[in-house]
C-alpha atoms as a PDB file:
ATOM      1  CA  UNK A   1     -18.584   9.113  -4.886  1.00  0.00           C
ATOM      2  CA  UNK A   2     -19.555  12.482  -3.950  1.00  0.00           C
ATOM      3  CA  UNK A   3     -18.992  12.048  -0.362  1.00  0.00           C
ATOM      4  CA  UNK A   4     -15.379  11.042  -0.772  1.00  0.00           C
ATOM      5  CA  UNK A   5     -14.242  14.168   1.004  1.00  0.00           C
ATOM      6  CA  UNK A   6     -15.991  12.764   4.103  1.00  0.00           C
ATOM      7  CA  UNK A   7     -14.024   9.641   4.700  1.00  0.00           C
ATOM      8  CA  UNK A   8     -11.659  10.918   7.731  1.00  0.00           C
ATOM      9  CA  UNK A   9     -14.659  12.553   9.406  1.00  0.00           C
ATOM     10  CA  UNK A  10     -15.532   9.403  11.197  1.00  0.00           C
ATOM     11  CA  UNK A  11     -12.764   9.669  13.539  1.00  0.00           C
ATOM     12  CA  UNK A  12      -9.353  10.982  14.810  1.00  0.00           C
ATOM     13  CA  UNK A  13      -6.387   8.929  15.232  1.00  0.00           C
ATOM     14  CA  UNK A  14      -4.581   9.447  18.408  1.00  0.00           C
ATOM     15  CA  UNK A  15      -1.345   7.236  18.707  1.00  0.00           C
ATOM     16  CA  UNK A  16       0.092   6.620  22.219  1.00  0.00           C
ATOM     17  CA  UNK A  17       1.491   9.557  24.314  1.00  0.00           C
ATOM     18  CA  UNK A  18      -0.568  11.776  22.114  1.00  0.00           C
ATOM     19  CA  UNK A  19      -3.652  13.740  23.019  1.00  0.00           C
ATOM     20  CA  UNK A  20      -6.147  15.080  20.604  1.00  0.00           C
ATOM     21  CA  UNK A  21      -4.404  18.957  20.855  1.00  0.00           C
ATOM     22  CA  UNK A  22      -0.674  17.106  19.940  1.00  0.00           C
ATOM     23  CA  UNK A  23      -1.586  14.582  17.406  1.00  0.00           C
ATOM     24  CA  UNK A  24      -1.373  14.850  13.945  1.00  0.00           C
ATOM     25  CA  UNK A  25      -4.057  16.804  12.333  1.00  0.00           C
ATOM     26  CA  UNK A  26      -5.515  15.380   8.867  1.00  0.00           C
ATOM     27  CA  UNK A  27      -5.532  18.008   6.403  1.00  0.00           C
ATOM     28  CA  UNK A  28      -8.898  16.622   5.319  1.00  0.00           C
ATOM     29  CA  UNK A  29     -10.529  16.945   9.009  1.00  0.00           C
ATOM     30  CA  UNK A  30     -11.820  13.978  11.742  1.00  0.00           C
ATOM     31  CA  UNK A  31     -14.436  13.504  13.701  1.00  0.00           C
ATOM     32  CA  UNK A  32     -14.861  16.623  15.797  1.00  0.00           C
ATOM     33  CA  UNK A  33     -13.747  19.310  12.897  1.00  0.00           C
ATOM     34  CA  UNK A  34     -16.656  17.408  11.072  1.00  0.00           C
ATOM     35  CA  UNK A  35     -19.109  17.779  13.772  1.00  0.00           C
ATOM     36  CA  UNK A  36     -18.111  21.624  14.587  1.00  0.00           C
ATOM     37  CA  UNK A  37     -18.304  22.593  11.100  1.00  0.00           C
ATOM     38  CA  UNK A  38     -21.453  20.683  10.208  1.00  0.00           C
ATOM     39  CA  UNK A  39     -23.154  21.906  13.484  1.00  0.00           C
ATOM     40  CA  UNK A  40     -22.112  25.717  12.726  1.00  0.00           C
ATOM     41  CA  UNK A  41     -23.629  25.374   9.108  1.00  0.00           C
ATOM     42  CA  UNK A  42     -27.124  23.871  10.298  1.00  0.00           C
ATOM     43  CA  UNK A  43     -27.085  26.554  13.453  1.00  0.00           C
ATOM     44  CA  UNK A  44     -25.316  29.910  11.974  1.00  0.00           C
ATOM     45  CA  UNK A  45     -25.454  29.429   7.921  1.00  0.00           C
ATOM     46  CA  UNK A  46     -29.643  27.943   7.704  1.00  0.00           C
ATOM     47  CA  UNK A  47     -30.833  30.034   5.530  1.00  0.00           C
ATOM     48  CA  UNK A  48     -28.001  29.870   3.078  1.00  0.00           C
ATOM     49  CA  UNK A  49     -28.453  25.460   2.518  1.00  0.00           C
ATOM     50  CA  UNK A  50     -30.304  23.784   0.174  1.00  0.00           C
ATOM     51  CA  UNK A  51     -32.934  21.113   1.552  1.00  0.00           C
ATOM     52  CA  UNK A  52     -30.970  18.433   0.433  1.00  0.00           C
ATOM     53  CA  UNK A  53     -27.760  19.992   1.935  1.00  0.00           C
ATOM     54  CA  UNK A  54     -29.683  20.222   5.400  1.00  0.00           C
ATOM     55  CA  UNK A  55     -30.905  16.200   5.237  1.00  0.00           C
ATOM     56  CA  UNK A  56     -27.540  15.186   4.533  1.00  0.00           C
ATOM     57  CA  UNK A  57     -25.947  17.229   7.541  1.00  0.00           C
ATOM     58  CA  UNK A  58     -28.577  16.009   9.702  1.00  0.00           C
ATOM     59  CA  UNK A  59     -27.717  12.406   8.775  1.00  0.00           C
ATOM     60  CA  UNK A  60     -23.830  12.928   9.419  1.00  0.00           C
ATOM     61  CA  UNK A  61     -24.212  14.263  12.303  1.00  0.00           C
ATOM     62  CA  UNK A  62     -26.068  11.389  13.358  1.00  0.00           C
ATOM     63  CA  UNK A  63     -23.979   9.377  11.660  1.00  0.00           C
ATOM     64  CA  UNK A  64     -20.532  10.922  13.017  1.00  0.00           C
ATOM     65  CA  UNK A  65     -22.108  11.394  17.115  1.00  0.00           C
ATOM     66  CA  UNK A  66     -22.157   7.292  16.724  1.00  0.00           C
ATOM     67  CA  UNK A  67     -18.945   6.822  15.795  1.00  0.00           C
ATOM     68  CA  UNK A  68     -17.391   9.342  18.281  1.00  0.00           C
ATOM     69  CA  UNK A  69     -18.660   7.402  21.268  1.00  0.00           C
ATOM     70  CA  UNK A  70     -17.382   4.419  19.601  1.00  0.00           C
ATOM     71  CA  UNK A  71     -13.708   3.721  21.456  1.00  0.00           C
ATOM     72  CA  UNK A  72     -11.706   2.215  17.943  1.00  0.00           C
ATOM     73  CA  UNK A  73     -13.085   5.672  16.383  1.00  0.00           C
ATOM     74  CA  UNK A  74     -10.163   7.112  18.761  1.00  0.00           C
ATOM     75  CA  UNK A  75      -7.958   4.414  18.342  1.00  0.00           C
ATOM     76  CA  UNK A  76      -4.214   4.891  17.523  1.00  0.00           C
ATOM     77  CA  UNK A  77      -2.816   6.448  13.762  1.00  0.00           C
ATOM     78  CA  UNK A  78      -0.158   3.543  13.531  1.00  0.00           C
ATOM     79  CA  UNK A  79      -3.090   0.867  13.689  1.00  0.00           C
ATOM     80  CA  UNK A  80      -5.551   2.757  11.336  1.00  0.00           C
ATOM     81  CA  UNK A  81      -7.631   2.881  14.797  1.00  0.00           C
ATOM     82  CA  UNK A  82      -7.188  -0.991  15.532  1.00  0.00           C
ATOM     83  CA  UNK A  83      -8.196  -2.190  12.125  1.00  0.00           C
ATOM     84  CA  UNK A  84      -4.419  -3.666  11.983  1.00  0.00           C
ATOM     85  CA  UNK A  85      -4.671  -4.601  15.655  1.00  0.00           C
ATOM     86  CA  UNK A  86      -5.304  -8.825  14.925  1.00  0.00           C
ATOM     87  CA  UNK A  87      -7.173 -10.404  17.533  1.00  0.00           C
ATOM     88  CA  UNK A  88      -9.829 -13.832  17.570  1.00  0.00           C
ATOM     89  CA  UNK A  89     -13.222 -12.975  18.570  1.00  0.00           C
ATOM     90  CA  UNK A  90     -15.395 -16.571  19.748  1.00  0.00           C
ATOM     91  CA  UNK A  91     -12.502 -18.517  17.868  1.00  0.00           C
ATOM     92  CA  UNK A  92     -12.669 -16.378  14.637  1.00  0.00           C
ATOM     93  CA  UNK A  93      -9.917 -13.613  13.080  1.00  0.00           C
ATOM     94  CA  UNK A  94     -10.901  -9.907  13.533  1.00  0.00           C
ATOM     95  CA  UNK A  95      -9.450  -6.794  14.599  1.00  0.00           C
ATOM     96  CA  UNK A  96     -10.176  -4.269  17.069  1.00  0.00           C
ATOM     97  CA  UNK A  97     -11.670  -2.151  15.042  1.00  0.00           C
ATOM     98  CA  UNK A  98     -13.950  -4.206  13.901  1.00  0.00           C
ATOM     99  CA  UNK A  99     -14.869  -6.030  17.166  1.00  0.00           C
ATOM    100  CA  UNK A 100     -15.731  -2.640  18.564  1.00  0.00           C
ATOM    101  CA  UNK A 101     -17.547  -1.117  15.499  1.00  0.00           C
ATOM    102  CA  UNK A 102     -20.633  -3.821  16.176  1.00  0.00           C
ATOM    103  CA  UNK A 103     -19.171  -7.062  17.314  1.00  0.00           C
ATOM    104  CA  UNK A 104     -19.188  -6.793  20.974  1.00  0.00           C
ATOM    105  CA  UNK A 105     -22.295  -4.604  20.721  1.00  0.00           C
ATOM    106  CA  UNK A 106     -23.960  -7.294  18.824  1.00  0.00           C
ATOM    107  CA  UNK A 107     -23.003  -9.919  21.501  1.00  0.00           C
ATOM    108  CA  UNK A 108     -23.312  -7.388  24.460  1.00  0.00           C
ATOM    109  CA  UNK A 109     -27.383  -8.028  24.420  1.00  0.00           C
ATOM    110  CA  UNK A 110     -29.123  -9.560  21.792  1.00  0.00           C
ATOM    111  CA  UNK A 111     -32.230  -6.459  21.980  1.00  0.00           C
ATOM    112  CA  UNK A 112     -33.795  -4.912  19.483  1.00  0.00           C
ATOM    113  CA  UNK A 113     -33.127  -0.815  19.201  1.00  0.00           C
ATOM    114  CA  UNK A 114     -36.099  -0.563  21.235  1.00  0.00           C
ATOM    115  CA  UNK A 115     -35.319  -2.715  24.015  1.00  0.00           C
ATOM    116  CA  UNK A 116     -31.391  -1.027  23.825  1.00  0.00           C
ATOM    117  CA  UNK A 117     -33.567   2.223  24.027  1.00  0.00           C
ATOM    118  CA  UNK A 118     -35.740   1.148  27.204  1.00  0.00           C
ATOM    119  CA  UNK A 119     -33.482  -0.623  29.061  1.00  0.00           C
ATOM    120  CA  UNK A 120     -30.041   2.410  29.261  1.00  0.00           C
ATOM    121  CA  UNK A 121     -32.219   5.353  29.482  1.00  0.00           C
ATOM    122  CA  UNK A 122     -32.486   5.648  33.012  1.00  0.00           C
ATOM    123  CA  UNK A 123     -31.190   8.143  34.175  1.00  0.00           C
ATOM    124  CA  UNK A 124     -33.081  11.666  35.620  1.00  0.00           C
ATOM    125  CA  UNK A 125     -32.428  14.871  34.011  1.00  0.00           C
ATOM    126  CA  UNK A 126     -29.719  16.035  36.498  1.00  0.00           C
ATOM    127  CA  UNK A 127     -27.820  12.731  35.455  1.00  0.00           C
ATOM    128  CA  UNK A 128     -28.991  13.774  31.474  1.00  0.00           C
ATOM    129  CA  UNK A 129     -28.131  17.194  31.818  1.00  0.00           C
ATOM    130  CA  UNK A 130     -24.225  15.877  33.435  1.00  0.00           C
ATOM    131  CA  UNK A 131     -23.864  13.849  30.669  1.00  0.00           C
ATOM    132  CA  UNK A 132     -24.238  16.507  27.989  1.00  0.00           C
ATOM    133  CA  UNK A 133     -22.115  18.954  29.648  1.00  0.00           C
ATOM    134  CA  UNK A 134     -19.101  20.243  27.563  1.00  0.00           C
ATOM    135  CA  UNK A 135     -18.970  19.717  23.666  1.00  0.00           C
ATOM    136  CA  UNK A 136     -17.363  17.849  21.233  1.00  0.00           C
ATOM    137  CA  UNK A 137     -14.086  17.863  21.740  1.00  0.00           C
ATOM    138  CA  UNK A 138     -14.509  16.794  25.712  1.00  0.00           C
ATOM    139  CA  UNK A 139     -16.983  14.063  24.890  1.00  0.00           C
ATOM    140  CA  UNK A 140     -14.003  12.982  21.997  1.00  0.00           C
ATOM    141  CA  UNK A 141     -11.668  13.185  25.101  1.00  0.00           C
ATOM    142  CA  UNK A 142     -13.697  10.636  27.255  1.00  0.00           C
ATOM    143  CA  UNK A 143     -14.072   8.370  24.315  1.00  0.00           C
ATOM    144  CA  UNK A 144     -10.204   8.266  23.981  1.00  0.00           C
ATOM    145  CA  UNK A 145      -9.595   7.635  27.292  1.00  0.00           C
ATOM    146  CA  UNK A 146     -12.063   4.469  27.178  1.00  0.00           C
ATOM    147  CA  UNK A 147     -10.203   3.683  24.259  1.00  0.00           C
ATOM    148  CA  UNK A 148      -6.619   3.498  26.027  1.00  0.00           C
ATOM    149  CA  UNK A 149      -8.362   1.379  28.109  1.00  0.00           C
ATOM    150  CA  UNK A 150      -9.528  -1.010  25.364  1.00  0.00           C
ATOM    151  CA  UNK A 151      -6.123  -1.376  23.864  1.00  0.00           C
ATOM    152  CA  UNK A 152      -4.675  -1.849  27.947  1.00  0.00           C
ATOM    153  CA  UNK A 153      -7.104  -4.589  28.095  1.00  0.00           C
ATOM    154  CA  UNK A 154      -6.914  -6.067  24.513  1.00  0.00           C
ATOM    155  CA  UNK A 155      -2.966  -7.165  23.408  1.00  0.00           C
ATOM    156  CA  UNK A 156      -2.471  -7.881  19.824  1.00  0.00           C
ATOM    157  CA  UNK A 157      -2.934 -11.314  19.339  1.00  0.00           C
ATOM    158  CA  UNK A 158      -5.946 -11.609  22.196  1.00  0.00           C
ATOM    159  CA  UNK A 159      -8.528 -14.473  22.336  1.00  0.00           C
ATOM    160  CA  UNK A 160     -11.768 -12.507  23.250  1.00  0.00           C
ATOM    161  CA  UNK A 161     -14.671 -14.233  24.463  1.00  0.00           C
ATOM    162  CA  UNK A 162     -17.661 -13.693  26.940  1.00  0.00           C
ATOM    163  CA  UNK A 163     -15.404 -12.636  29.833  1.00  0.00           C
ATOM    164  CA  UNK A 164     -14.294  -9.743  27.282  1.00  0.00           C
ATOM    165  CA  UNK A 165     -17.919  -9.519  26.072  1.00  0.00           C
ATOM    166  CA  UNK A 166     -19.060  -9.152  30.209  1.00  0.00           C
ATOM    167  CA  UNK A 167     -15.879  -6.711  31.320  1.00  0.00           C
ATOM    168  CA  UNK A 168     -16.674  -4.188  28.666  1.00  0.00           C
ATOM    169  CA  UNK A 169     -20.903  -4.538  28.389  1.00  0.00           C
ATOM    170  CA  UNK A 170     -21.544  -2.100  31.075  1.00  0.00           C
ATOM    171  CA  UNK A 171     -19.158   0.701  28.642  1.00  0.00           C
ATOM    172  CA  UNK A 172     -21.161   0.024  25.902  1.00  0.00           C
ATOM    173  CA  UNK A 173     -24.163   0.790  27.493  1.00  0.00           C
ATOM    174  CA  UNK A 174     -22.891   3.702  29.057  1.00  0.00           C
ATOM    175  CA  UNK A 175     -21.414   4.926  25.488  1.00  0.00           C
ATOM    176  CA  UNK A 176     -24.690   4.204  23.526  1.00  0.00           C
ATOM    177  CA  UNK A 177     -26.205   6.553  26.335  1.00  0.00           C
ATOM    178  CA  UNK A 178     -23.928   9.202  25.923  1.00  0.00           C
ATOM    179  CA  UNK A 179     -24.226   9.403  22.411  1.00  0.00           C
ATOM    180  CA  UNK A 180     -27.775   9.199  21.971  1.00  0.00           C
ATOM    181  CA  UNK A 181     -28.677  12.140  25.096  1.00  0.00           C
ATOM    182  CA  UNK A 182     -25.659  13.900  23.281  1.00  0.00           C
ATOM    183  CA  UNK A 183     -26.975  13.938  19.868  1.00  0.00           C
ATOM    184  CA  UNK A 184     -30.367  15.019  21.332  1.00  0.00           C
ATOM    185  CA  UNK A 185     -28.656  17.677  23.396  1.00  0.00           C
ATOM    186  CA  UNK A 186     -26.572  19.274  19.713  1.00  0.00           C
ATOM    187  CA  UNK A 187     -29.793  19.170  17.792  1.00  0.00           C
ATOM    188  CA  UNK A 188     -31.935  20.899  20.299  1.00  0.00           C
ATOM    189  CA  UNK A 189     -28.684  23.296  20.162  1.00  0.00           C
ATOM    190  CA  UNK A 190     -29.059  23.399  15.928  1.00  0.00           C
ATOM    191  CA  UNK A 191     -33.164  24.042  16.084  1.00  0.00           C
ATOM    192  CA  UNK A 192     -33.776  25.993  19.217  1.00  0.00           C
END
């Protein structure tokens, strides 16, 4: 597979009592290397890319914003980011990193994208314009920090049902919002 070389661009494994500054760096990137280099190419390096290269940078950065705002994209190295974390979700075997990858969003609301759309984009453009303050690394950051608070509220072994699905619907919205001003905010960046 061509894109091979992509795989640990999806996210950076931070174990406990590290940050993203002291962990340990993968030689073949994560998440926000990804995102600064592909940025750089589309906003410095334009001229120089083919069309297809330019389509398929577009569609990893879309790709990789998603998964940045996603908590288990930040989750610890010695749990390969809560896949090995076992828990039941509604009575059936998962992990973490699966029940966060589209589980809990799936049983969060039951909209279409649309409706998802309509009903968390609310806020004004002072509240936009907060939200998209700082880059990559800082909106990593926050993302790690809601995902300290997943594993606080999640111990291996957990039974997760609709109280789970209730305490953690309001940081899913808030998270798809994020990363859906914040990808609008780099690519006005890229094309301006």
């Amino acid at each position: 597979n061509g894109y091979n070389q992509t795989k640990t661009w999806h996210y950076a494994n931070v174990d406990k009592g590290e940050t993203y500054q002291t962990m340990r760096k993968n030689d073949k990137g994560d998440v926000v290397t990804a995102l600064t280099t592909l940025t750089n190419q589309l906003q410095y390096n334009f001229e120089n890319l083919t069309d297809s290269m330019r389509s398929d940078y577009v569609k990893m950065i879309v790709h990789m914003v998603g998964d940045m705002h996603c908590p288990m994209h930040a989750g610890r190295l010695s749990d390969l980011g809560g896949n090995r974390h076992e828990v039941t979700y509604f009575g059936k075997k998962s992990n973490l990193h699966s029940v966060w990858d589209s589980s809990i969003v799936e049983s969060a609301h039951r909209w279409s994208y649309t409706e998802w759309q309509r009903e968390i984009d609310r806020v004004s453009r002072s509240e936009a314009k907060e939200l998209t303050r700082g880059g990559l690394e800082e909106w990593f950051l926050e993302t790690h920090a809601l995902c300290c608070e997943v594993y606080e509220s999640t111990p291996e072994g957990a039974n997760l049902s609709y109280d789970y699905v209730a305490q953690f619907t309001p940081r899913i919205e808030e998270q798809l919002l994020r990363g859906g001003l914040r990808l609008a905010h780099l690519l006005n960046e890229i094309y301006r």
